[in-house]
Protein backbone atom coordinates (compact mmCIF):
# COMPACT_ATOMS: atom_id res chain seq x y z
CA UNK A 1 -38.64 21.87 -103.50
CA UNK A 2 -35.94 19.78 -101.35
CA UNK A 3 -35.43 16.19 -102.62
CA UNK A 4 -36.34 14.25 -99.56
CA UNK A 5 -34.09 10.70 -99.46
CA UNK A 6 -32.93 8.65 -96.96
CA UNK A 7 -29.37 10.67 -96.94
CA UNK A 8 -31.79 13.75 -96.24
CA UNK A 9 -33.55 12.34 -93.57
CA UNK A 10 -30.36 11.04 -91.57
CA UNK A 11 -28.63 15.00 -92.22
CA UNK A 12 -32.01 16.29 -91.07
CA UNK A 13 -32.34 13.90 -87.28
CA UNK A 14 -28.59 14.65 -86.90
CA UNK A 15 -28.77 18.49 -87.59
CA UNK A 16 -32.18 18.76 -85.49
CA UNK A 17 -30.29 17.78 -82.40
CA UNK A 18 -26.99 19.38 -82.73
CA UNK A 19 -28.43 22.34 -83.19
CA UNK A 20 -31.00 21.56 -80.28
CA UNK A 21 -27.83 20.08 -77.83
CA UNK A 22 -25.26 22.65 -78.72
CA UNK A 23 -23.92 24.25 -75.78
CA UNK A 24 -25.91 22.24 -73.42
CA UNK A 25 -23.20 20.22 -72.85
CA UNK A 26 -21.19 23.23 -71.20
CA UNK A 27 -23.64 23.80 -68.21
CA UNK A 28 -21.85 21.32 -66.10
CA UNK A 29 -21.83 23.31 -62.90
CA UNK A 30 -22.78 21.70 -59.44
CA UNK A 31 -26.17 22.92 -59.59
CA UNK A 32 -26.77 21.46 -62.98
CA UNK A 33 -25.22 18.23 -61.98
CA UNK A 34 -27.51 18.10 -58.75
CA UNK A 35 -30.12 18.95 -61.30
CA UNK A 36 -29.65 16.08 -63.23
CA UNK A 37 -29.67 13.56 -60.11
CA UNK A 38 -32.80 14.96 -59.18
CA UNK A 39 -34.32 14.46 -62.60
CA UNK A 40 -32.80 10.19 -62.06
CA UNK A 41 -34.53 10.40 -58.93
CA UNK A 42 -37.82 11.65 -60.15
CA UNK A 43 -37.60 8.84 -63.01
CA UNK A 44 -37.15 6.09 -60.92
CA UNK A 45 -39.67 7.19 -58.73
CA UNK A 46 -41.92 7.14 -61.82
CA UNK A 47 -40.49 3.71 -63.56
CA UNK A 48 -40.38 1.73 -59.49
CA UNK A 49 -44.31 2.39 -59.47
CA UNK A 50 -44.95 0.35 -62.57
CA UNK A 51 -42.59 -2.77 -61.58
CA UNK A 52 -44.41 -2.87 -57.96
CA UNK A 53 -47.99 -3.57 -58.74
CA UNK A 54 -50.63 -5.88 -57.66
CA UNK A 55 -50.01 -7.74 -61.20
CA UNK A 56 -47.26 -9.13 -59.35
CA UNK A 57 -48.99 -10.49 -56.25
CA UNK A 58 -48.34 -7.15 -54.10
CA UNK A 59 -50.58 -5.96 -51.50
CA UNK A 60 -52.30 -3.13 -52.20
CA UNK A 61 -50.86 -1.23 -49.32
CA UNK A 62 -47.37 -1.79 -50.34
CA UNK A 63 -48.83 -0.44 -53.71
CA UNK A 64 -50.22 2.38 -52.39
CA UNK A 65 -46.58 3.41 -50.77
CA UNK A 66 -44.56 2.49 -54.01
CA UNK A 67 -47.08 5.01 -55.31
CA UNK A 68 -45.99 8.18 -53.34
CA UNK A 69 -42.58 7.80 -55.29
CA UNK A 70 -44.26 8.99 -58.15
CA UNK A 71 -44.22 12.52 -57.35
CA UNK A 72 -46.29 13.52 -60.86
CA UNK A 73 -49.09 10.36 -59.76
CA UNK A 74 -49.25 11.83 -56.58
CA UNK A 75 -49.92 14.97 -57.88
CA UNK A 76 -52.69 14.12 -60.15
CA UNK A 77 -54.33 11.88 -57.33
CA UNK A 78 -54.86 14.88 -55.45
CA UNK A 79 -56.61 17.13 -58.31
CA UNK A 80 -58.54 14.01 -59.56
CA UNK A 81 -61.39 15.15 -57.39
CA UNK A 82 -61.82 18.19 -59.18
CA UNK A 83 -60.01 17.35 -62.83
CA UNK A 84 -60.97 13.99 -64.70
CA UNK A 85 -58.79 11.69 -66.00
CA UNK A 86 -59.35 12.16 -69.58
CA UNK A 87 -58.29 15.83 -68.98
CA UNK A 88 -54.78 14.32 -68.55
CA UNK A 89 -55.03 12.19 -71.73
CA UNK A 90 -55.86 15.26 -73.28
CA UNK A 91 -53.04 17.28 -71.96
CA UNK A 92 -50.20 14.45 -72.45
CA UNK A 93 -51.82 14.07 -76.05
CA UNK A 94 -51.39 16.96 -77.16
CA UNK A 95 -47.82 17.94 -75.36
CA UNK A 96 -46.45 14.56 -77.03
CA UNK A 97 -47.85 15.75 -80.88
CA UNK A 98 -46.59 19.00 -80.48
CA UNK A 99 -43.00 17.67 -79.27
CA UNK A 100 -42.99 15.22 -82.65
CA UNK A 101 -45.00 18.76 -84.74
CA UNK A 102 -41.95 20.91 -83.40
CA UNK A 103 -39.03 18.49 -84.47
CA UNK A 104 -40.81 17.84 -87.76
CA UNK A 105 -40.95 21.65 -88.25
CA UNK A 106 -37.38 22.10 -86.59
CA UNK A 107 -36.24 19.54 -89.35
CA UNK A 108 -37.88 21.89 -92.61
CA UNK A 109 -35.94 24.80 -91.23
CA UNK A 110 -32.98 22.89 -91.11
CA UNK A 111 -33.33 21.74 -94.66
CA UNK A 112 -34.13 24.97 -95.93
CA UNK A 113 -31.02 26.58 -94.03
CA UNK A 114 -33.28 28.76 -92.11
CA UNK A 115 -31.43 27.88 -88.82
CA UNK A 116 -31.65 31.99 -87.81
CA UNK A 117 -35.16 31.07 -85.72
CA UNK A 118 -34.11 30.20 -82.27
CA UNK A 119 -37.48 29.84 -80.79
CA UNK A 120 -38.68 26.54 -82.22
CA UNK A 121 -35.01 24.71 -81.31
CA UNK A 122 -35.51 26.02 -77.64
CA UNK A 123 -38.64 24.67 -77.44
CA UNK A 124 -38.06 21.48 -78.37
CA UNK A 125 -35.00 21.10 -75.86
CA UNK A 126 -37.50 21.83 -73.52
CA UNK A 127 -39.90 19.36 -74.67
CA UNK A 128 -37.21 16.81 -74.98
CA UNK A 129 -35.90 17.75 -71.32
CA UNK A 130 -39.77 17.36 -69.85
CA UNK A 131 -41.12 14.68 -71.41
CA UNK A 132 -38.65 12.29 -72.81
CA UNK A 133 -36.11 12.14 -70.23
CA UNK A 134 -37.93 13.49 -66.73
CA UNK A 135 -41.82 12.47 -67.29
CA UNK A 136 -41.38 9.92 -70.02
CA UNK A 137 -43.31 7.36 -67.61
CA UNK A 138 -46.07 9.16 -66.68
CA UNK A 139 -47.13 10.92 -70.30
CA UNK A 140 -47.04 7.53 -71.91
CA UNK A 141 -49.37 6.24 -68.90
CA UNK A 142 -51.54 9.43 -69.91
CA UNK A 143 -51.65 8.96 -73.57
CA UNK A 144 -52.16 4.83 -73.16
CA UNK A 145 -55.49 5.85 -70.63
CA UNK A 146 -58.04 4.18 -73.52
CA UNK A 147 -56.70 0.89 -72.50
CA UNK A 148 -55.66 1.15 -69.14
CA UNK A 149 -59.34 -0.39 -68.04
CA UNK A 150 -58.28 -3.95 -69.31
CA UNK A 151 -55.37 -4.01 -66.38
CA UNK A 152 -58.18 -2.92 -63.67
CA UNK A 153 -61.35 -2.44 -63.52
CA UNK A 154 -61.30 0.20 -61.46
CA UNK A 155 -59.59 2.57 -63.54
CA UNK A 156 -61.99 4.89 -64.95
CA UNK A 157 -62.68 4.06 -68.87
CA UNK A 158 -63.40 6.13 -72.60
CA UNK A 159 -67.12 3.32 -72.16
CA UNK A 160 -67.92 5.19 -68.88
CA UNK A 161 -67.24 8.60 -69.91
CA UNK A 162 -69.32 7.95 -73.33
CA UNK A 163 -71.76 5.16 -72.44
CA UNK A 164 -72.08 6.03 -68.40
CA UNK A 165 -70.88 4.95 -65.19
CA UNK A 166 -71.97 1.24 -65.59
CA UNK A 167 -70.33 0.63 -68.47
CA UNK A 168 -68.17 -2.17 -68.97
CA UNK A 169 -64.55 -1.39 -70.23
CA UNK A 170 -64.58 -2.05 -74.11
CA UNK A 171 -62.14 0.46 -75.20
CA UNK A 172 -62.25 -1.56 -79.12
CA UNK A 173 -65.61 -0.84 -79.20
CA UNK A 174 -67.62 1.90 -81.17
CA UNK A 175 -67.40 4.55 -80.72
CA UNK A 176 -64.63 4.21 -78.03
CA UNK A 177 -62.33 2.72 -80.85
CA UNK A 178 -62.25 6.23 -82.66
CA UNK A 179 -60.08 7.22 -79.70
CA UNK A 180 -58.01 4.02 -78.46
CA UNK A 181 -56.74 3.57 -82.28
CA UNK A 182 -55.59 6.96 -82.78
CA UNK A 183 -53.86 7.42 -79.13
CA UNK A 184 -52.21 3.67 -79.48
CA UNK A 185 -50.68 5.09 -82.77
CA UNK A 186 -48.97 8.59 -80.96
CA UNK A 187 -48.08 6.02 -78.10
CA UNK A 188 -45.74 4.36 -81.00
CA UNK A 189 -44.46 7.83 -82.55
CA UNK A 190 -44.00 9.01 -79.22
CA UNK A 191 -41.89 6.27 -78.64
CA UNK A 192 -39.96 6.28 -81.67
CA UNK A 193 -39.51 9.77 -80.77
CA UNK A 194 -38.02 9.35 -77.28
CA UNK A 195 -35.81 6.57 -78.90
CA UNK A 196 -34.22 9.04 -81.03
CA UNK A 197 -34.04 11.58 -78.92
CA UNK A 198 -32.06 9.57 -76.12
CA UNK A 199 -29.93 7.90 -78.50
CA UNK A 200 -28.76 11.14 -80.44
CA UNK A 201 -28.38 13.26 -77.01
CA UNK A 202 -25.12 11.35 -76.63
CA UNK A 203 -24.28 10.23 -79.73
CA UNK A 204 -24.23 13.44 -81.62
CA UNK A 205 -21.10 14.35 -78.71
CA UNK A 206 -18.34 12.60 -80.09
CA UNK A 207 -16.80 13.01 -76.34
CA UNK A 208 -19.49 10.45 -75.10
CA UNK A 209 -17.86 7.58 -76.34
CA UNK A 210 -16.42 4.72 -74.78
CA UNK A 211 -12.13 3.93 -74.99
CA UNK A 212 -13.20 0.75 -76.18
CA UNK A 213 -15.46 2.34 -79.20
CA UNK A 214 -18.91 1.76 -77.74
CA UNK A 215 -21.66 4.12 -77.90
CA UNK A 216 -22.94 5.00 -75.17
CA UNK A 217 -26.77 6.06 -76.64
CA UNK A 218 -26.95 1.96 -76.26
CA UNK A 219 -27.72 2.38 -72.52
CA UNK A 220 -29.71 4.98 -72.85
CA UNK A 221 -32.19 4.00 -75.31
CA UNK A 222 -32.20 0.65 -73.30
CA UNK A 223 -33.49 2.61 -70.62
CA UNK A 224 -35.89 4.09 -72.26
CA UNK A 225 -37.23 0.60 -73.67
CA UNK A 226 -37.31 -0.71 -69.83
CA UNK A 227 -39.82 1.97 -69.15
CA UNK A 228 -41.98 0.91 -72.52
CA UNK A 229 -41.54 -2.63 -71.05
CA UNK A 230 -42.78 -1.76 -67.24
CA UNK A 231 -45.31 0.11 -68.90
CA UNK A 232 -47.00 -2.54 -70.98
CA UNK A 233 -45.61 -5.87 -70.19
CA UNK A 234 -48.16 -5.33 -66.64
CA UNK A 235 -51.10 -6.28 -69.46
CA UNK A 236 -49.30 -9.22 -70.02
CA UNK A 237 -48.66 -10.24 -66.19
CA UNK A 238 -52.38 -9.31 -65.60
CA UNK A 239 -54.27 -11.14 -68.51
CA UNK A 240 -51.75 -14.15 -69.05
CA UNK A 241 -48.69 -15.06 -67.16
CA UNK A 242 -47.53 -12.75 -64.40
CA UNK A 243 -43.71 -15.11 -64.11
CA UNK A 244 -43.03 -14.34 -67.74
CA UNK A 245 -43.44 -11.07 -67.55
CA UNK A 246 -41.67 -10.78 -63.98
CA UNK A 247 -38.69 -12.98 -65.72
CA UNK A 248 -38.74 -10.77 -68.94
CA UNK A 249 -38.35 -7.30 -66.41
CA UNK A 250 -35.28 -9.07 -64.71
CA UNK A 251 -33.77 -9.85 -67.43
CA UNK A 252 -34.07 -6.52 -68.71
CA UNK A 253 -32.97 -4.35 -65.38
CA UNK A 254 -29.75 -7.23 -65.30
CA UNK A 255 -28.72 -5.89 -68.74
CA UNK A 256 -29.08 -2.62 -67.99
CA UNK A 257 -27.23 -2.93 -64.68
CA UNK A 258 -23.99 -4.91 -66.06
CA UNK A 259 -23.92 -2.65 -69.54
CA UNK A 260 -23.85 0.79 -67.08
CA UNK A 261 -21.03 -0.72 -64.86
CA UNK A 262 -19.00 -1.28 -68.38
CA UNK A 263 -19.40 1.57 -69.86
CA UNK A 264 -20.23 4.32 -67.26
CA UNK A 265 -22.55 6.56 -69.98
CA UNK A 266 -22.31 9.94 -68.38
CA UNK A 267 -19.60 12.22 -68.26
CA UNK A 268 -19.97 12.89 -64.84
CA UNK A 269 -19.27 10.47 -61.89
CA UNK A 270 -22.54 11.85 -59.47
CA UNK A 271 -24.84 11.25 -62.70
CA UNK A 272 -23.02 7.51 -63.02
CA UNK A 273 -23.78 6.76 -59.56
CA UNK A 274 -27.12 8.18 -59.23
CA UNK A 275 -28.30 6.04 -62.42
CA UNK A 276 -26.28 2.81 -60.75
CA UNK A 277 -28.10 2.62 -57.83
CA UNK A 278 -31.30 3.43 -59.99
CA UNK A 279 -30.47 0.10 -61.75
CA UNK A 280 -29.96 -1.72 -58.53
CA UNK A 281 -32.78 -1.05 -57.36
CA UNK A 282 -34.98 -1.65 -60.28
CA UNK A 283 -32.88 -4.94 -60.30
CA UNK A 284 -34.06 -5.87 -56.66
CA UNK A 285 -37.75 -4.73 -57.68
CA UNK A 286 -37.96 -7.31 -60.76
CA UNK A 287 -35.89 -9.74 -58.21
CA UNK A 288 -39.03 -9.33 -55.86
CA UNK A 289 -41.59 -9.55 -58.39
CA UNK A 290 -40.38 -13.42 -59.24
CA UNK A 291 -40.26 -13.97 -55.41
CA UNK A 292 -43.81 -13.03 -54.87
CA UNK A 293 -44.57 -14.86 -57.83
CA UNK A 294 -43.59 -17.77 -57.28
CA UNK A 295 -44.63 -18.24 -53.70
CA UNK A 296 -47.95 -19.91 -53.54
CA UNK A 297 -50.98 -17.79 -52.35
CA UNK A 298 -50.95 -18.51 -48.86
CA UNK A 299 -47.22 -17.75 -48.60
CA UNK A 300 -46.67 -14.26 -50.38
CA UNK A 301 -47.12 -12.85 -46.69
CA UNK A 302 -50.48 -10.45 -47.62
CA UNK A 303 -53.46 -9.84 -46.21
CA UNK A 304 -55.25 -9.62 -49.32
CA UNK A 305 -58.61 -8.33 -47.74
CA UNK A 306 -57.18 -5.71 -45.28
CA UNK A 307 -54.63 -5.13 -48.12
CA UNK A 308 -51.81 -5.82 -45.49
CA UNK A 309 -48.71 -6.53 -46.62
CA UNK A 310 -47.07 -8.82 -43.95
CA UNK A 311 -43.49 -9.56 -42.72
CA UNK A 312 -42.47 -10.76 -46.27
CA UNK A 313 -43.58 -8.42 -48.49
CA UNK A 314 -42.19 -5.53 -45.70
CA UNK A 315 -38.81 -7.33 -45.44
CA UNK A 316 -38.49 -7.44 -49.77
CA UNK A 317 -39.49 -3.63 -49.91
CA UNK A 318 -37.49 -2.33 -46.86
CA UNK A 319 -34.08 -3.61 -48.85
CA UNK A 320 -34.41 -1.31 -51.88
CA UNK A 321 -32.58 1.72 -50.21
CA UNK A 322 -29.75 -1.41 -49.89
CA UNK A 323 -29.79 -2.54 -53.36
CA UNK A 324 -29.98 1.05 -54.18
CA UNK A 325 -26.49 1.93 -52.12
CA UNK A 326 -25.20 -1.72 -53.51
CA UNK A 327 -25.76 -0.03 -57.36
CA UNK A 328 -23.71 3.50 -56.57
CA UNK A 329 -20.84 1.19 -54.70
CA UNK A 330 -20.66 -0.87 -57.76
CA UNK A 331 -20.52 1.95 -59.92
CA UNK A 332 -18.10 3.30 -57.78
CA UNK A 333 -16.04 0.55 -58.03
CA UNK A 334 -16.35 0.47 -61.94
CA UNK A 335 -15.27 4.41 -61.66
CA UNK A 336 -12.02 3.37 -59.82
CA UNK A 337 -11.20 0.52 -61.97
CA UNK A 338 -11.15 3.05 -65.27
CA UNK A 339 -9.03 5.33 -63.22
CA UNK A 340 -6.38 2.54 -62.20
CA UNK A 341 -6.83 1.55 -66.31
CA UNK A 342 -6.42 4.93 -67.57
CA UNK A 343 -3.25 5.62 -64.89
CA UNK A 344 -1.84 2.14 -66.26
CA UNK A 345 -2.41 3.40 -69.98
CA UNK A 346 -0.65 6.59 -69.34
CA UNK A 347 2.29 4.80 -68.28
CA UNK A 348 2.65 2.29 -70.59
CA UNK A 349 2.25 4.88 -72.98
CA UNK A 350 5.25 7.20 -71.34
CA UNK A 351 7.54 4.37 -71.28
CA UNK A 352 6.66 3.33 -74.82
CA UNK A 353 7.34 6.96 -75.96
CA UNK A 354 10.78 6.75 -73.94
CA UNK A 355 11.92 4.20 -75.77
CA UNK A 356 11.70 5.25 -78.61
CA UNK A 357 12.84 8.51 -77.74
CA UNK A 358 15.71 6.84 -76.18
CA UNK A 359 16.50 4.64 -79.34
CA UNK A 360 16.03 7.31 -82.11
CA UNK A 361 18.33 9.30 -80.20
CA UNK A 362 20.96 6.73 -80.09
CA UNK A 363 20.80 6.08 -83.75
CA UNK A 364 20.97 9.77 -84.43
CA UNK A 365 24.06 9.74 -82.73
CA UNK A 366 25.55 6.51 -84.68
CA UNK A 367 24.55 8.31 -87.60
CA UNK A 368 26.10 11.42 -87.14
CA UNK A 369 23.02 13.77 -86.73
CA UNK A 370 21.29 15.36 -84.05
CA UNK A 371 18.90 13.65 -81.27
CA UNK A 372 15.33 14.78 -81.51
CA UNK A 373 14.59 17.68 -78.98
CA UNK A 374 11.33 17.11 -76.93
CA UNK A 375 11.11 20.56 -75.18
């Protein structure tokens, strides 16, 4: 039996994911970069939807449109007529306990030495790829689907399925709580979970860190916490105070925005600039979201019974490609500067090691011996 101590458990989490990230490092080709873009692009089509929402004061047509970013929503709007909802609670359930049942089982082969089995490591890279970093948002919408009926009503609920259509939503009720209490628990293991796993994907490459001895995982993780935030601080704009919560995702997406331009996290510069204008634009979203706010009722510029959103509300939305562009220039900008940095570094350096080139020679010579030869 293997002695299982807190030294144990950080050799196990680090082995798990070098031996899961070794060599994935190397497929840096153009396709996998364009790859990886893609993925950003999916993601913030996924994160945007739950910063725009009617919590806010939105319309519900400018809803609606936010909502055809999500390309995995859209999807399952379609095949709603013929598949339930709880059919994707289900399916997100069970993809996010195998993910954590694979790394736990990942984690005995690796302390038992038995690192010969490829299959399990593969499959959790995949897992890790799918549902961590490209449909984080939408599996922990899935798995949170018990208590998705307190935001609005009109979400289908466990008290209809179980107790019939007229039921109201009591998702800590019996027997409904049977369900909400376990699924609320693998929401907070499958966060834990996608913490780790973002955190060690670049910290267990020594190459991703910052000149300035910063990890880069920081970002990262923050990221990942945004998307927890988006995805449950909308109970808290819904059932209490909508400017807190609005004030609390801006403060957030500024972070986020300010620590990428720093530290530029990726290794390469099309992955930096695709996440910088993510975090513009998320910035300009949770910039809207105090705007609408704020405004009284009469001023937000909606329609609220033909769901129209109005000059306003069009003008606010129309600017995210802008703030989008704004966040790659910046990062573009932050690319240059380390280049001008490094370029200044590498001469300073030269000179420096002239010098003293130049003075160990001369004293070589004073003293009778050969100069150091360089070539």
């Amino acid at each position: 039996m293997v002695h299982f101590g807190r030294n144990e458990l950080k050799a196990t989490v680090f082995g798990i994911f070098y031996i899961m990230l070794e060599g994935a490092s190397d497929k840096n080709g153009v396709w996998a970069q364009r790859l990886t873009v893609l993925d950003i692009i999916v993601d913030f089509g996924q994160v945007l939807r739950t910063v725009i929402t009617k919590e806010y004061g939105w319309s519900g047509e400018v809803v609606a449109i936010i909502f055809k970013f999500d390309v995995i929503q859209l999807l399952t709007e379609i095949v709603l007529d013929v598949l339930p909802m709880w059919i994707f609670f289900v399916v997100a359930a069970l993809l996010a306990m195998t993910a954590i049942g694979v790394s736990i089982f990942v984690g005995k082969l690796f302390l038992e030495q038995k690192n010969d089995k490829i299959w399990p490591i593969k499959l959790l890279r995949f897992l890790v790829a799918v549902l961590v970093t490209t449909f984080f948002t939408n599996v922990l919408d899935f798995i949170i689907y018990p208590i998705n009926c307190i935001i609005d009503d009109e979400n289908t609920s466990l008290s209809q399925l179980m107790k019939g259509p007229d039921a109201p939503c009591a998702p800590f009720a019996f027997p409904e709580v049977l369900i909400t209490i376990p699924s609320l628990l693998l929401t907070t293991l499958f966060i834990v979970f996608s913490l780790v796993a973002g955190l060690l994907a670049f910290e267990i490459n020594p190459l991703s860190r910052h000149p300035m001895a910063m990890f880069t995982g920081r970002i990262e993780t923050s990221w990942t916490l945004f998307k927890v935030q988006a995805a449950f601080v909308v109970f808290f704009a819904a059932k209490v105070n909508a400017l807190v919560a609005a004030l609390l995702m801006f403060a957030h997406a500024s972070w986020l925005l300010w620590a990428h331009l720093s530290i530029l996290p990726f290794h390469e510069a099309p992955t930096n600039t695709a996440r910088g204008g993510v975090y513009g634009a998320l910035l300009w979203a949770t910039i809207t979201n105090i705007i609408i706010v704020v405004l009284p009722q009469e001023m937000r510029g909606a329609d609220e019974e033909n769901w129209k959103p109005g000059v306003l509300q069009t003008v606010l939305v129309c600017i995210l490609p802008v703030a989008y562009q704004a966040g790659v220039m910046l990062t573009n900008f932050s690319i240059e500067r380390v280049k001008v940095q490094l370029k200044q570094l590498k001469r300073e350096w030269s000179a420096e090691l002239g010098h003293e080139t130049s003075t160990t020679g001369f004293k070589g010579r004073r003293q009778g011996r050969n100069a150091p030869s360089w070539d």
